[in-house]
Protein backbone atom coordinates (compact mmCIF):
# COMPACT_ATOMS: atom_id res chain seq x y z
CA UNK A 1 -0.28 -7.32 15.18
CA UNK A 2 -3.89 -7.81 16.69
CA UNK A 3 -6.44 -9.04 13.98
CA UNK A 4 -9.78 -7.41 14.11
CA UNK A 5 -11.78 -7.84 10.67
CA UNK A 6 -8.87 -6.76 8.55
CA UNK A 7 -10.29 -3.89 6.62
CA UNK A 8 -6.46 -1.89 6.54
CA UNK A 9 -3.30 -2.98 5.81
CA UNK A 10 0.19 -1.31 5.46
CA UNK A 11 1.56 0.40 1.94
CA UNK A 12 5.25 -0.04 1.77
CA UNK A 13 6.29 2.35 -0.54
CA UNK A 14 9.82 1.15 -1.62
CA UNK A 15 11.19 3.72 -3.94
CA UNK A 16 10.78 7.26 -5.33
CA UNK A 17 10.39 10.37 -3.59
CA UNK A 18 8.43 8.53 -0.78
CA UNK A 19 10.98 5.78 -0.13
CA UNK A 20 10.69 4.39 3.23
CA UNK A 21 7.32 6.05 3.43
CA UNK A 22 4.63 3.63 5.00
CA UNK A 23 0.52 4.81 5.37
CA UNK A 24 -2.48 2.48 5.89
CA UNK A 25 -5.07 2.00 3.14
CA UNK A 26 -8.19 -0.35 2.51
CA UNK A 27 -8.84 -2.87 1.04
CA UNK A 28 -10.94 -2.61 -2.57
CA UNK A 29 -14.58 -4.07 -1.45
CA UNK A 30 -13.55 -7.29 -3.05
CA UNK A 31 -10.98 -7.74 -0.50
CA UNK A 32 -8.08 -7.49 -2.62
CA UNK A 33 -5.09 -4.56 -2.15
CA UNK A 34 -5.14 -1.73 -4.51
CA UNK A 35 -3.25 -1.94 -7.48
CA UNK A 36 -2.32 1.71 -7.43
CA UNK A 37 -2.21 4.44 -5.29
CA UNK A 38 -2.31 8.34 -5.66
CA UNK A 39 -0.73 10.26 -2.78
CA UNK A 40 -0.84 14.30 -2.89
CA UNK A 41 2.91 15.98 -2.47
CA UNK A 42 2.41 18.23 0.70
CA UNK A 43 3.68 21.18 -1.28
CA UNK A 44 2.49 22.08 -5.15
CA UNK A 45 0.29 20.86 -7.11
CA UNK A 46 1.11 17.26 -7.80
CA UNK A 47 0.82 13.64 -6.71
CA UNK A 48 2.88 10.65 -6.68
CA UNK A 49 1.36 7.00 -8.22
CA UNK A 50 2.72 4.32 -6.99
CA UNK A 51 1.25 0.53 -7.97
CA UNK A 52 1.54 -2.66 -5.76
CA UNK A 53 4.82 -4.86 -6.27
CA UNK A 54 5.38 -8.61 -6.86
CA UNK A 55 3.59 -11.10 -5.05
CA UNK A 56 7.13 -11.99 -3.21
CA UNK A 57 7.06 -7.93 -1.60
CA UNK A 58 3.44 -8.65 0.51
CA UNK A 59 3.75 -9.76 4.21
CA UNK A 60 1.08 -11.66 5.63
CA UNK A 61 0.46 -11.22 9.99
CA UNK A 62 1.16 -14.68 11.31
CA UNK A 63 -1.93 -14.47 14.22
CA UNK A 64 -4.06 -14.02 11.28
CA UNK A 65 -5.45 -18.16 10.95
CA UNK A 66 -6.78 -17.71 7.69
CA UNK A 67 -4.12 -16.30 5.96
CA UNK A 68 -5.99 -14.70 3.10
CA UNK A 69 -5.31 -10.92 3.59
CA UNK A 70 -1.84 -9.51 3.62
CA UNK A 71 -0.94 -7.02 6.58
CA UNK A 72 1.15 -5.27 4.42
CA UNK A 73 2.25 -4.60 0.93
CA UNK A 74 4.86 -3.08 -1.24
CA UNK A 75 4.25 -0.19 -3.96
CA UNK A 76 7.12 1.19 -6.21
CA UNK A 77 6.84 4.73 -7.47
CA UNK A 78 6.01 5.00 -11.31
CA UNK A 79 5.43 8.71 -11.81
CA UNK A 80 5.03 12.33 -10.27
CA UNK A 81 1.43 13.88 -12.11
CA UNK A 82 0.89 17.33 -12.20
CA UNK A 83 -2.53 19.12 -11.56
């Protein structure tokens, strides 16, 4: 993976009804990952949250010479909301 100014990384989303899933999402302006995402259902009116996994379930690219930003990272599926 080519490193530009890392602004994007990957969301792994590991279980739930999006399992296997993967979509790219930026970073919070303090450079961290976000602690939870909200994805719309394609059908209905509802959305899946998901919130990031353990520190052992992020990947870091290994052209990137600092180090400090992951390329990707896992989320597991807490609940389906309803609009």
């Amino acid at each position: 993976m080519a490193t530009t100014s890392m602004t994007t990384y990957t969301a792994k989303l590991i279980d739930g009804p999006l399992e296997g899933k993967t979509i790219t999402t930026s970073f919070l302006d303090s450079g961290d990952p976000r602690p939870r995402l909200e994805l719309r259902a394609a059908a209905g009116g509802k959305h899946y949250l998901y919130v990031r996994g353990s520190a052992s379930e992020t990947e870091y690219a290994s052209d990137d010479p600092s180090g400090s930003l992951p390329s990707a990272v896992a989320y597991r599926y807490v609940e389906t909301v309803f609009d």
